[in-house]
C-alpha atoms as a PDB file:
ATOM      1  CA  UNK A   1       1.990  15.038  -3.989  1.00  0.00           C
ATOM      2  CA  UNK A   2       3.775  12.495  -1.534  1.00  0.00           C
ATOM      3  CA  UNK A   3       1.946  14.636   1.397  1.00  0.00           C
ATOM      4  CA  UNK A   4      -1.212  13.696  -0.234  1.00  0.00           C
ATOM      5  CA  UNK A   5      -0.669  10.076  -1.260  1.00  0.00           C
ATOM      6  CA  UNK A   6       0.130   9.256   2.565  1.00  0.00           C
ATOM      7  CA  UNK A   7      -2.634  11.272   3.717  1.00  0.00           C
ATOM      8  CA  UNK A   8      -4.813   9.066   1.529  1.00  0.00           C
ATOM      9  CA  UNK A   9      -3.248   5.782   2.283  1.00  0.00           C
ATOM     10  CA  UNK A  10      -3.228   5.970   5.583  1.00  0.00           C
ATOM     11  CA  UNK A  11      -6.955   5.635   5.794  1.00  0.00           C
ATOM     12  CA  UNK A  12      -6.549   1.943   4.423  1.00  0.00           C
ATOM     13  CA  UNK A  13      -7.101   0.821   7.872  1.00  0.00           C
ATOM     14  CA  UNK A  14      -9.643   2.902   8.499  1.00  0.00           C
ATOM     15  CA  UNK A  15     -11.564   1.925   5.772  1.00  0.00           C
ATOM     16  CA  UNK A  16     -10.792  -1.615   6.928  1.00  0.00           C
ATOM     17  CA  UNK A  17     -12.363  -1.749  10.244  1.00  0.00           C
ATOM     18  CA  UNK A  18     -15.415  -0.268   8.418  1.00  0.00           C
ATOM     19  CA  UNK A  19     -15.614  -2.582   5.918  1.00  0.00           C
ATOM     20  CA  UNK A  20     -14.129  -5.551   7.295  1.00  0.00           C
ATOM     21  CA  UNK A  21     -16.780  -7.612   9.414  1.00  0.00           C
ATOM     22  CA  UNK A  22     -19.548  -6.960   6.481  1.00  0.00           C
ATOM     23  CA  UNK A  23     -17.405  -8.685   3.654  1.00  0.00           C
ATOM     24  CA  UNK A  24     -14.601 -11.135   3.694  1.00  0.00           C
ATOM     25  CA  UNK A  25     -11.241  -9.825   1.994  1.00  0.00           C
ATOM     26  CA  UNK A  26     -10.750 -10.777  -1.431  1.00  0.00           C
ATOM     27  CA  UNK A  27     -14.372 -10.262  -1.970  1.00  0.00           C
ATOM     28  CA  UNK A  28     -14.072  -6.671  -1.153  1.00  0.00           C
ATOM     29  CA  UNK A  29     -11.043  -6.511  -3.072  1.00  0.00           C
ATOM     30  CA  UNK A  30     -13.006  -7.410  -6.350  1.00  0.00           C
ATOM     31  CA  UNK A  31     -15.607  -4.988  -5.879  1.00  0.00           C
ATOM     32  CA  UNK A  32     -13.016  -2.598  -5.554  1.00  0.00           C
ATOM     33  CA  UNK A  33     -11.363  -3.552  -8.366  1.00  0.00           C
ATOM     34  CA  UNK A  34     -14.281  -4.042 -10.636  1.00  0.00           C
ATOM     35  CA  UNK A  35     -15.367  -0.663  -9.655  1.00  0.00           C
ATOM     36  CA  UNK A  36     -11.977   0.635 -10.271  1.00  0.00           C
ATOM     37  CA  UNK A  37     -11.805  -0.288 -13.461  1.00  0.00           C
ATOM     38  CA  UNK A  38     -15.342   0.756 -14.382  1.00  0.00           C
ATOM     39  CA  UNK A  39     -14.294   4.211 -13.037  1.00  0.00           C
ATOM     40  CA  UNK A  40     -11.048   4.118 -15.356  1.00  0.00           C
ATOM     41  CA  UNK A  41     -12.896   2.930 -17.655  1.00  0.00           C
ATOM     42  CA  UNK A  42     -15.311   5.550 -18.347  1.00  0.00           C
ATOM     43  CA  UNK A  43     -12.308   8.484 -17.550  1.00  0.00           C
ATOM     44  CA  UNK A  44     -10.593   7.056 -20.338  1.00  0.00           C
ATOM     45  CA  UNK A  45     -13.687   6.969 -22.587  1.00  0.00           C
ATOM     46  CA  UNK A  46     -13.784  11.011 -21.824  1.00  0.00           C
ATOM     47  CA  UNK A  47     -10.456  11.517 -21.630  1.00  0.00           C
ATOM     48  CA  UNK A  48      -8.741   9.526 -24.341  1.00  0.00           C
ATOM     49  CA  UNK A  49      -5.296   9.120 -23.126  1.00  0.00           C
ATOM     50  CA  UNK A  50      -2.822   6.926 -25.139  1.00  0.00           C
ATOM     51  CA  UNK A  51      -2.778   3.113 -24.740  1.00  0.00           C
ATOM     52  CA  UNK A  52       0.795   1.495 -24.765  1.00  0.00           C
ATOM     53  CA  UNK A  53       1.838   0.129 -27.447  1.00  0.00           C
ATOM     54  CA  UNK A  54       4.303  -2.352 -26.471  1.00  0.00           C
ATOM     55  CA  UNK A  55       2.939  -5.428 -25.552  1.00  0.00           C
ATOM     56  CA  UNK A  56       5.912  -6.063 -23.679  1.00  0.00           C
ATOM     57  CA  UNK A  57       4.593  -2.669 -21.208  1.00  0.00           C
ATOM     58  CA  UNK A  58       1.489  -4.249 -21.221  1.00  0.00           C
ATOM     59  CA  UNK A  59       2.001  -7.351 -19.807  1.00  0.00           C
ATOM     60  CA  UNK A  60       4.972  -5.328 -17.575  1.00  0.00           C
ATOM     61  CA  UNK A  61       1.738  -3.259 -15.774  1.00  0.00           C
ATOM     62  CA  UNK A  62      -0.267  -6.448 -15.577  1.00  0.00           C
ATOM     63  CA  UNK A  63       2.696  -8.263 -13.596  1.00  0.00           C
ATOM     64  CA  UNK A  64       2.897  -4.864 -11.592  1.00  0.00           C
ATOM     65  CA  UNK A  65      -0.791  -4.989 -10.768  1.00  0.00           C
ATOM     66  CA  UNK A  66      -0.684  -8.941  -9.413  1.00  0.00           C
ATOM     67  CA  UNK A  67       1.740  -7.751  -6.939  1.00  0.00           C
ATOM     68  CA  UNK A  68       0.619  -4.405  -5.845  1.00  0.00           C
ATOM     69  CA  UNK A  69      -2.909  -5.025  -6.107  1.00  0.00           C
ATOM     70  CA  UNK A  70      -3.906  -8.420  -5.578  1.00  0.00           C
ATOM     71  CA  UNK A  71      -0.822  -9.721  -3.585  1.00  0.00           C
ATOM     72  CA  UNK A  72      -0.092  -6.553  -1.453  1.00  0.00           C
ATOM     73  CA  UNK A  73      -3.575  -6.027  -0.599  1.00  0.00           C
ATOM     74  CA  UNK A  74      -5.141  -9.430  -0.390  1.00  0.00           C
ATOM     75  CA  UNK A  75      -2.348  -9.978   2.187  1.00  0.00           C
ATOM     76  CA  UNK A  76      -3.102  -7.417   4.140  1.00  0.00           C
ATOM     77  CA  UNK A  77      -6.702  -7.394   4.338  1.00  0.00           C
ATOM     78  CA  UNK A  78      -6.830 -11.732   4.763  1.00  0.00           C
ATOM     79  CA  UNK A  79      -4.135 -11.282   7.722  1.00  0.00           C
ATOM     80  CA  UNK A  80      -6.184  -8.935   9.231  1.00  0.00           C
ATOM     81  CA  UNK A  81      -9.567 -10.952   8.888  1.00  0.00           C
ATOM     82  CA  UNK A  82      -7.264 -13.686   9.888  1.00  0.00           C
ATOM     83  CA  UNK A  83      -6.716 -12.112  13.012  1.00  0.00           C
ATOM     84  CA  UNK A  84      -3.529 -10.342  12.829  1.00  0.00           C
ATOM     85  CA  UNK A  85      -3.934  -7.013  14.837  1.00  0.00           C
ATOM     86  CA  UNK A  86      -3.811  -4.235  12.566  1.00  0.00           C
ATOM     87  CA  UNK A  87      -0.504  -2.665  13.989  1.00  0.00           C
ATOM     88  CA  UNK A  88       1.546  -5.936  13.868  1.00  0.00           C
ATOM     89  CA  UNK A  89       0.913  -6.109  10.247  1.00  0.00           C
ATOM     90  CA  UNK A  90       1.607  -2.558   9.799  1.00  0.00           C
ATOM     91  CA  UNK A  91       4.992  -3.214  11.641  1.00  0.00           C
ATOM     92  CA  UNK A  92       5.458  -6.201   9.324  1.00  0.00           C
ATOM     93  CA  UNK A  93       4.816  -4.486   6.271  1.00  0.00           C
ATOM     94  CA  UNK A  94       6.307  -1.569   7.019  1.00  0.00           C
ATOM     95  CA  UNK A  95      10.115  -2.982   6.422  1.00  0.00           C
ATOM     96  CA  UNK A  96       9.439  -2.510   2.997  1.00  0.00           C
ATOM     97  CA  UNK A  97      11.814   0.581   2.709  1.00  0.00           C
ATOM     98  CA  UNK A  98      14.706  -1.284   4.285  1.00  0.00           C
ATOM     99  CA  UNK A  99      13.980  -4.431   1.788  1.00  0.00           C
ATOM    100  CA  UNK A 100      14.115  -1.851  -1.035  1.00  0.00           C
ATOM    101  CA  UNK A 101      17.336  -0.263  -0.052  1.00  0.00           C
ATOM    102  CA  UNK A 102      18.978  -3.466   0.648  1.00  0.00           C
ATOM    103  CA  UNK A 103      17.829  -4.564  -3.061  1.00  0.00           C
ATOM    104  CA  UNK A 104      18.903  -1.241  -4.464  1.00  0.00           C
ATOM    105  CA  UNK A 105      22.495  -1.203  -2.579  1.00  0.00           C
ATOM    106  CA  UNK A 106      23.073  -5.201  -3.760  1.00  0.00           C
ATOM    107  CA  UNK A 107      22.087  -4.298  -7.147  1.00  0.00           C
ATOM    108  CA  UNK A 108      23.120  -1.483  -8.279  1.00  0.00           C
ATOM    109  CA  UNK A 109      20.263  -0.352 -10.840  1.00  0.00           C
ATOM    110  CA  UNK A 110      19.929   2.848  -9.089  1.00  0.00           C
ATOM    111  CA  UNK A 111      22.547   5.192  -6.835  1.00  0.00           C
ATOM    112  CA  UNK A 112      23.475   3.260  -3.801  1.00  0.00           C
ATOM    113  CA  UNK A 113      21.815   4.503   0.231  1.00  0.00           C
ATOM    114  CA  UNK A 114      23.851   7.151   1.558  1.00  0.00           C
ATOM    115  CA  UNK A 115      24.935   7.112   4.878  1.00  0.00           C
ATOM    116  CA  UNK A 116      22.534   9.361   5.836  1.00  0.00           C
ATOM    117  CA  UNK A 117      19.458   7.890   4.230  1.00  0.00           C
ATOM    118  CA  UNK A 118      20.260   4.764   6.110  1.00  0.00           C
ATOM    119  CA  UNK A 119      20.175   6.224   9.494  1.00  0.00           C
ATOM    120  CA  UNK A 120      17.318   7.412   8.532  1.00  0.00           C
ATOM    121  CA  UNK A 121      15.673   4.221   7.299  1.00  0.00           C
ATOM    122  CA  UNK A 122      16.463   3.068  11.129  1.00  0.00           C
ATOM    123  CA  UNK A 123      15.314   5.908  12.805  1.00  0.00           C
ATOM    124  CA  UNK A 124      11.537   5.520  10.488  1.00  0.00           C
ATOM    125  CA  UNK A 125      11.430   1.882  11.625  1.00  0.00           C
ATOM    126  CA  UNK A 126      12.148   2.143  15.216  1.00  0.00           C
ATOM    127  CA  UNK A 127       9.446   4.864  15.085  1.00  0.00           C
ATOM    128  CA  UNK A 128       7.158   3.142  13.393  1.00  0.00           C
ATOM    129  CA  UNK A 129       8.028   0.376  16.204  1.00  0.00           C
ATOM    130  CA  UNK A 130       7.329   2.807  18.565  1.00  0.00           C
ATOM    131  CA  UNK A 131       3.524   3.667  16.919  1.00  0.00           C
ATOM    132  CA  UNK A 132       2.574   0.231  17.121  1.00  0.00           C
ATOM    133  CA  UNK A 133       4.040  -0.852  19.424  1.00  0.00           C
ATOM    134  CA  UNK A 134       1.012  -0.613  21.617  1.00  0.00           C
ATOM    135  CA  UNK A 135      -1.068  -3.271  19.147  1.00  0.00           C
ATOM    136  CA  UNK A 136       1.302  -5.502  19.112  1.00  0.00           C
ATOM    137  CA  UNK A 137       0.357  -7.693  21.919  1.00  0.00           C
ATOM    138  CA  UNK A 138      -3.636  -7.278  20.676  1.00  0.00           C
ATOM    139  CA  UNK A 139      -4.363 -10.085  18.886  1.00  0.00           C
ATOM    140  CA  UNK A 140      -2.812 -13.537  17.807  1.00  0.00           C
ATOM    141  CA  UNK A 141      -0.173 -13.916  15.380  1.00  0.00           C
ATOM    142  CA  UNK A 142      -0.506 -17.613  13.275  1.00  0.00           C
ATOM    143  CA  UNK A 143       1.700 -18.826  11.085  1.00  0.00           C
ATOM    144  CA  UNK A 144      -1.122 -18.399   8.194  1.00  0.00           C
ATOM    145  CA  UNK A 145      -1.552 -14.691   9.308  1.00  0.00           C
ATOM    146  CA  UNK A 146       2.073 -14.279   9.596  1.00  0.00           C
ATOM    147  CA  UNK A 147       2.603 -15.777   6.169  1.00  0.00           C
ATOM    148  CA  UNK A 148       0.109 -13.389   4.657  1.00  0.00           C
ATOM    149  CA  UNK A 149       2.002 -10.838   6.306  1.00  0.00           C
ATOM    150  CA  UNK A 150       4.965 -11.712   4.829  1.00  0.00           C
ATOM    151  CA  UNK A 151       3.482 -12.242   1.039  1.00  0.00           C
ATOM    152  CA  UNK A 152       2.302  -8.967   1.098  1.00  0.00           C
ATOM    153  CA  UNK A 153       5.642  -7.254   2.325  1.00  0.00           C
ATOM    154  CA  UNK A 154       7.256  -9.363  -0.608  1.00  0.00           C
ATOM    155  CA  UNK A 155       4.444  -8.234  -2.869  1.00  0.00           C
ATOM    156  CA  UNK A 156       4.785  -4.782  -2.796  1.00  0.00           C
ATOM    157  CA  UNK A 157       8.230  -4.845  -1.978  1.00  0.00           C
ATOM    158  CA  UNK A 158       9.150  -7.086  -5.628  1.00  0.00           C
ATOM    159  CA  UNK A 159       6.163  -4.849  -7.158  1.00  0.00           C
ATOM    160  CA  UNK A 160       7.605  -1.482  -6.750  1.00  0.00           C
ATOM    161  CA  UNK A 161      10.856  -2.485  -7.910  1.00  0.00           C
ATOM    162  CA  UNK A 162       9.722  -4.348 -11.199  1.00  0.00           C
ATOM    163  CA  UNK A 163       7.471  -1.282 -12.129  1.00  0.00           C
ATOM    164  CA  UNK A 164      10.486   1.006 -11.269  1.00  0.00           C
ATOM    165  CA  UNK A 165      12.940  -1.096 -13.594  1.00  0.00           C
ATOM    166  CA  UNK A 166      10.643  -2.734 -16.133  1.00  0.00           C
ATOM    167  CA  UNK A 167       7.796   0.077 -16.635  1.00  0.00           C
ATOM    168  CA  UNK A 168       8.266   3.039 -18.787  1.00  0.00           C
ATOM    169  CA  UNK A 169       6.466   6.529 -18.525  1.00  0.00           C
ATOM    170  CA  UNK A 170       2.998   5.925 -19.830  1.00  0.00           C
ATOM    171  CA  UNK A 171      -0.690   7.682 -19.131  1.00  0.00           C
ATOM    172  CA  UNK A 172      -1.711   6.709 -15.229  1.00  0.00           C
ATOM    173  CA  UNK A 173      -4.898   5.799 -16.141  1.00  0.00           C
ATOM    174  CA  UNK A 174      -4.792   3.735 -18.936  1.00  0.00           C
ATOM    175  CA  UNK A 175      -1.585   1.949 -16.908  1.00  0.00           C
ATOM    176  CA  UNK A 176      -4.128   1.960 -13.812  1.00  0.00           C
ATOM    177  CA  UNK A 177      -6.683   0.271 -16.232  1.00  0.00           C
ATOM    178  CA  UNK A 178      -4.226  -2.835 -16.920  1.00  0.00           C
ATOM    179  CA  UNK A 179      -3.400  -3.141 -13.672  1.00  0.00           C
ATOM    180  CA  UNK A 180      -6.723  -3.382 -11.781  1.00  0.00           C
ATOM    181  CA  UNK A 181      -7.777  -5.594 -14.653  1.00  0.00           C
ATOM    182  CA  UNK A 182      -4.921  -8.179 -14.165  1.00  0.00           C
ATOM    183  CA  UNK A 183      -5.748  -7.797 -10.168  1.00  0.00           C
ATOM    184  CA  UNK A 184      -9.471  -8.538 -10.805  1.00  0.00           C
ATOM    185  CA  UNK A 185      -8.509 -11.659 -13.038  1.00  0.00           C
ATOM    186  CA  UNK A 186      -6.307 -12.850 -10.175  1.00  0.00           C
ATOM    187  CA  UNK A 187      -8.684 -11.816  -7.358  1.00  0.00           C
ATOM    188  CA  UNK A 188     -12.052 -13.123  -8.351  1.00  0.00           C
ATOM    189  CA  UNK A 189     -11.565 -16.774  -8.638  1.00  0.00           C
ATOM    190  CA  UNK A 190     -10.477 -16.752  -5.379  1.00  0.00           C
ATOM    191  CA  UNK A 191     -12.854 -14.812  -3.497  1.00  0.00           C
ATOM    192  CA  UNK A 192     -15.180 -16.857  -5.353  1.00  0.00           C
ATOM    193  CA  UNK A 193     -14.283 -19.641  -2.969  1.00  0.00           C
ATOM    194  CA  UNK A 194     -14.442 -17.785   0.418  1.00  0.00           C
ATOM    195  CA  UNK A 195     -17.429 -19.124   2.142  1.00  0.00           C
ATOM    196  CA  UNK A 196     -19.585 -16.073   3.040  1.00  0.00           C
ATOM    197  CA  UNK A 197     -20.379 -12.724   0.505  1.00  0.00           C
ATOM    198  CA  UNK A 198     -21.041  -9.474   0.836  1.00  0.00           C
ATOM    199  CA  UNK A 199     -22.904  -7.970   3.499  1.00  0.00           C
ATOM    200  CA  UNK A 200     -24.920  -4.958   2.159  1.00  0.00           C
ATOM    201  CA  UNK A 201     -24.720  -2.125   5.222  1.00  0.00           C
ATOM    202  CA  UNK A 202     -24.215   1.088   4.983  1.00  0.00           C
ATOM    203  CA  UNK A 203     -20.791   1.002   6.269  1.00  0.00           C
ATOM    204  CA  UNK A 204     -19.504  -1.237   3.558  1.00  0.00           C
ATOM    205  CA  UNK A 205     -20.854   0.833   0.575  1.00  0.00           C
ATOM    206  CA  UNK A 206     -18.993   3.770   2.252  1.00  0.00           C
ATOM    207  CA  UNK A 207     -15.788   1.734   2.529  1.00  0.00           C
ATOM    208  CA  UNK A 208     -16.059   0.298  -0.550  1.00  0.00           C
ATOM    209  CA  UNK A 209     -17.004   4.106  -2.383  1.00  0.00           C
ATOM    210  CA  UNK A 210     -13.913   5.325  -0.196  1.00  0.00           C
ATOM    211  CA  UNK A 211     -11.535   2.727  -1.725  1.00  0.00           C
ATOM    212  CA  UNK A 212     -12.455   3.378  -5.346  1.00  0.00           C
ATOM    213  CA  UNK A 213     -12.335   6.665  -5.576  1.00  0.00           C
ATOM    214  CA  UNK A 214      -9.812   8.033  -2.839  1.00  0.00           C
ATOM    215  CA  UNK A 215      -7.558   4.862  -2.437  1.00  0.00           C
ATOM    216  CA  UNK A 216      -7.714   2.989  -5.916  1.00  0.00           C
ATOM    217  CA  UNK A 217      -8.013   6.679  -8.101  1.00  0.00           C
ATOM    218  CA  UNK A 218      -6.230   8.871  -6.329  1.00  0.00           C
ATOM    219  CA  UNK A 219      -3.458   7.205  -3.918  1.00  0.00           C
ATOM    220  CA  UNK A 220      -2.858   4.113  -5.869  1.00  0.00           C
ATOM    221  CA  UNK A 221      -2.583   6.842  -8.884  1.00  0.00           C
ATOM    222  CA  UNK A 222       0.062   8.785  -7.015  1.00  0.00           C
ATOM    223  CA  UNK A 223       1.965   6.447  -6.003  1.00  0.00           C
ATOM    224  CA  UNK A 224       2.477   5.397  -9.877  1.00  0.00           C
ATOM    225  CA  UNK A 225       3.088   8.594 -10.472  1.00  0.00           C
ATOM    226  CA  UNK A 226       5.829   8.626  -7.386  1.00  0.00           C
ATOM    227  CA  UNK A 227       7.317   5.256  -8.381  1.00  0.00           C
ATOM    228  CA  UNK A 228       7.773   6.538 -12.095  1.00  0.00           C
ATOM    229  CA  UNK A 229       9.195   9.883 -10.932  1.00  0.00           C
ATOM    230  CA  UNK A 230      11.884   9.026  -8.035  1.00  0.00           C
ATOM    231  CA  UNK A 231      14.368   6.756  -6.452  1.00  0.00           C
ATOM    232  CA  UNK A 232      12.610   3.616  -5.139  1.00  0.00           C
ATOM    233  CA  UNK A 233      14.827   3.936  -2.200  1.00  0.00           C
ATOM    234  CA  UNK A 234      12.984   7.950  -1.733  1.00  0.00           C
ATOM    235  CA  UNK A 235       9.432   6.947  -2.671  1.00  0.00           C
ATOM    236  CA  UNK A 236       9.217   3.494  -0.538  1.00  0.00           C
ATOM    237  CA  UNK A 237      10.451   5.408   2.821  1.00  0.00           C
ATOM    238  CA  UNK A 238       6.852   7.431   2.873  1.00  0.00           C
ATOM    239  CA  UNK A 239       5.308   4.115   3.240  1.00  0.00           C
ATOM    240  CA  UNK A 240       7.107   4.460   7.066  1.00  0.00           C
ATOM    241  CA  UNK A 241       4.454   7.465   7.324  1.00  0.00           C
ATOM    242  CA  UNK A 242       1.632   5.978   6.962  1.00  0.00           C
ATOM    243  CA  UNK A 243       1.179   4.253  10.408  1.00  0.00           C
ATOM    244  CA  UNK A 244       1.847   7.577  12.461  1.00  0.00           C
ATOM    245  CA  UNK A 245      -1.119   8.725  10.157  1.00  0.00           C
ATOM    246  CA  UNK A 246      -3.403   6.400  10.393  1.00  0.00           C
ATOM    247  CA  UNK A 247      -2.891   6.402  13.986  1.00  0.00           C
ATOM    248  CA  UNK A 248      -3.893  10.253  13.634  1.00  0.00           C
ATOM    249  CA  UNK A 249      -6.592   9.485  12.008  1.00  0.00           C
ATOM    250  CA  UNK A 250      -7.865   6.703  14.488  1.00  0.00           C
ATOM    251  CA  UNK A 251      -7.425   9.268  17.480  1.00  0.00           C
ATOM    252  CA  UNK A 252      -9.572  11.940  15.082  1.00  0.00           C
ATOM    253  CA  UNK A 253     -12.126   9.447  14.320  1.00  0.00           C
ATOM    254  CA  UNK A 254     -12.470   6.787  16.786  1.00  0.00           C
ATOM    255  CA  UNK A 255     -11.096   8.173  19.823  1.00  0.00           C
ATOM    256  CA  UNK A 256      -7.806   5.655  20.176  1.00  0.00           C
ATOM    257  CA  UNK A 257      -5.231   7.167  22.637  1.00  0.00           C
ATOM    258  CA  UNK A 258      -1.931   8.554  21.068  1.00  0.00           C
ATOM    259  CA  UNK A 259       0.249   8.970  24.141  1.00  0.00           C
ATOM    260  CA  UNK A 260       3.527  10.083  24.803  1.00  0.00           C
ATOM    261  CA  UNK A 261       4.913   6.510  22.884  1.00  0.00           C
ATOM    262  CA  UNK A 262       3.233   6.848  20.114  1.00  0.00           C
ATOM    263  CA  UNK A 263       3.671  10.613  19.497  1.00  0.00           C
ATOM    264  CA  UNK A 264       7.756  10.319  20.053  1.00  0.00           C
ATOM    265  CA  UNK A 265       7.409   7.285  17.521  1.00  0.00           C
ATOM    266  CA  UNK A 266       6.061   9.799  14.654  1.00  0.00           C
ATOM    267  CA  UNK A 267       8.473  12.532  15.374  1.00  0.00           C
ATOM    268  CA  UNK A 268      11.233   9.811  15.422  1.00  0.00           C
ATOM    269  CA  UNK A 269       9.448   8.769  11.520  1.00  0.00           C
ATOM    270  CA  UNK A 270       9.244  12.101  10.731  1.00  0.00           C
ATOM    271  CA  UNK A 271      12.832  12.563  11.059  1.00  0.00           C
ATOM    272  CA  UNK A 272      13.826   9.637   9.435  1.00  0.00           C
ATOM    273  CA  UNK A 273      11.966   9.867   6.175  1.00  0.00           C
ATOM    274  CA  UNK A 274      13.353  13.770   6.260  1.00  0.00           C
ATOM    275  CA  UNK A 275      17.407  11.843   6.426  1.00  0.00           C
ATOM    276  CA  UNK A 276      15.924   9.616   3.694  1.00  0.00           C
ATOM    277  CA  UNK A 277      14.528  12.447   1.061  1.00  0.00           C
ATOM    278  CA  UNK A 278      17.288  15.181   1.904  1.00  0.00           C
ATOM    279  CA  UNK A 279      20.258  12.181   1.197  1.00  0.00           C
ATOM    280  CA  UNK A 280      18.570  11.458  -2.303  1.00  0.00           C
ATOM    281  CA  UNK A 281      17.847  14.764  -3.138  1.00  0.00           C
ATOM    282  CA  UNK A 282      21.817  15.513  -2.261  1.00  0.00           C
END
């Protein structure tokens, strides 16, 4: 499952630079979302899962889906459209694992980093330096884009550990449901205000169809399913995958050179997410 869910995730960017000059962000994002839940929606009408009961879970997944959803990627995707190269922001965003082990060490709620799993949250991030290292100097960095940056590295930093300390095991789709709904509620008014709309082309309706069903269903479903079933600490360091794989998937799709730079930098990732999973597992 965690091969999967970074396999999937990783084509975020992809499906950004498809989708990205036909739509602006938040838009997109509530499409996506209203699709989402559509696509829950009529899953659950099949499936008939159990609803939570608690209206205290409820409005637990709702907060959950604000920050994961709306904040995480409305970030991402306005940084990007703000100009933000794509690997600066993955750079940015990618010190999520260290802000979650820092949280978790300070805290206390779960077993502190090992030794072990720290060198190995240093090794991922001077990998994942070393993937994008390349973009960094390809576009401008703002304070608005850098900003963004930053609110969604808070986002789904804050997000992941509220769902992992607030959220109890419940049915992924009806929690999905409740989620996308609260980012929708958030989303729309805003993209409401952005000053152009959506762009019919045939590249947008296959990003958009990609980010329903493979992104929102399946990888924002796993990694639900990874938050509620391991150490945030564990589940967090895959996100320091994800740029080595997208870069993969750039060089399989579009050609981009890897080079000797980047390929060290997702060995050195590789090896550092291993430190990080072994330690816990320990």
């Amino acid at each position: 499952m965690p091969a999967v869910f970074v396999l999937i995730w990783s084509t975020g960017f992809i499906v950004a630079r498809y989708g990205m000059p036909h739509a602006p962000p938040l838009t997109f994002l509530s499409w996506r979302y209203a699709l989402s839940v559509l696509a829950f929606g009529l899953w659950i009408a099949a499936t008939r899962p159990a609803f939570p009961r608690n209206g205290a879970q409820v409005l637990h997944l709702a907060a959950t889906g604000v920050l994961m959803h709306a904040g995480y990627l409305g970030g991402v995707w306005a940084a990007v459209k703000a100009g933000a190269p794509a690997g600066t922001v993955a750079l940015i965003v990618g010190l999520q694992p260290v802000l979650t082990a820092l949280w978790v060490s300070a805290s206390g709620q779960e077993a502190r980093a090992s030794a072990r799993q720290w060198l190995g949250l240093l090794l991922g991030l001077l990998g994942l330096l070393l993937v994008v290292w390349r973009k960094l100097g390809s576009g401008e960095i703002t304070p608005f884009n850098f900003l963004l940056c930053l609110g969604a590295l808070l986002c789904i930093t804050v997000g992941t550990l509220y769902q992992k300390r607030f959220v109890k095991p419940c049915d992924v789709r009806t929690a999905s449901l409740v989620q996308l709904s609260a980012a929708l509620a958030v989303s729309l008014p805003l993209a409401l205000l952005e000053p152009t709309g959506m762009q019919w082309h045939p590249e947008l309706i296959g990003a958009l169809a990609w980010s329903v069903l493979a992104l929102t269903l399946g990888a924002s479903s796993l990694l639900y399913l990874l938050i509620q079933r391991g150490a945030a600490t564990r589940v967090t360091s895959l996100m320091y995958l994800v740029p080595p794989c997208t870069a993969l998937l750039a060089w399989l799709l579009f050609r981009e050179p890897l080079g000797p730079t980047v390929l060290a930098g997702m060995a050195l990732t590789a090896l550092g997410v291993s430190l990080v999973v072994r330690g816990a597992a320990r």
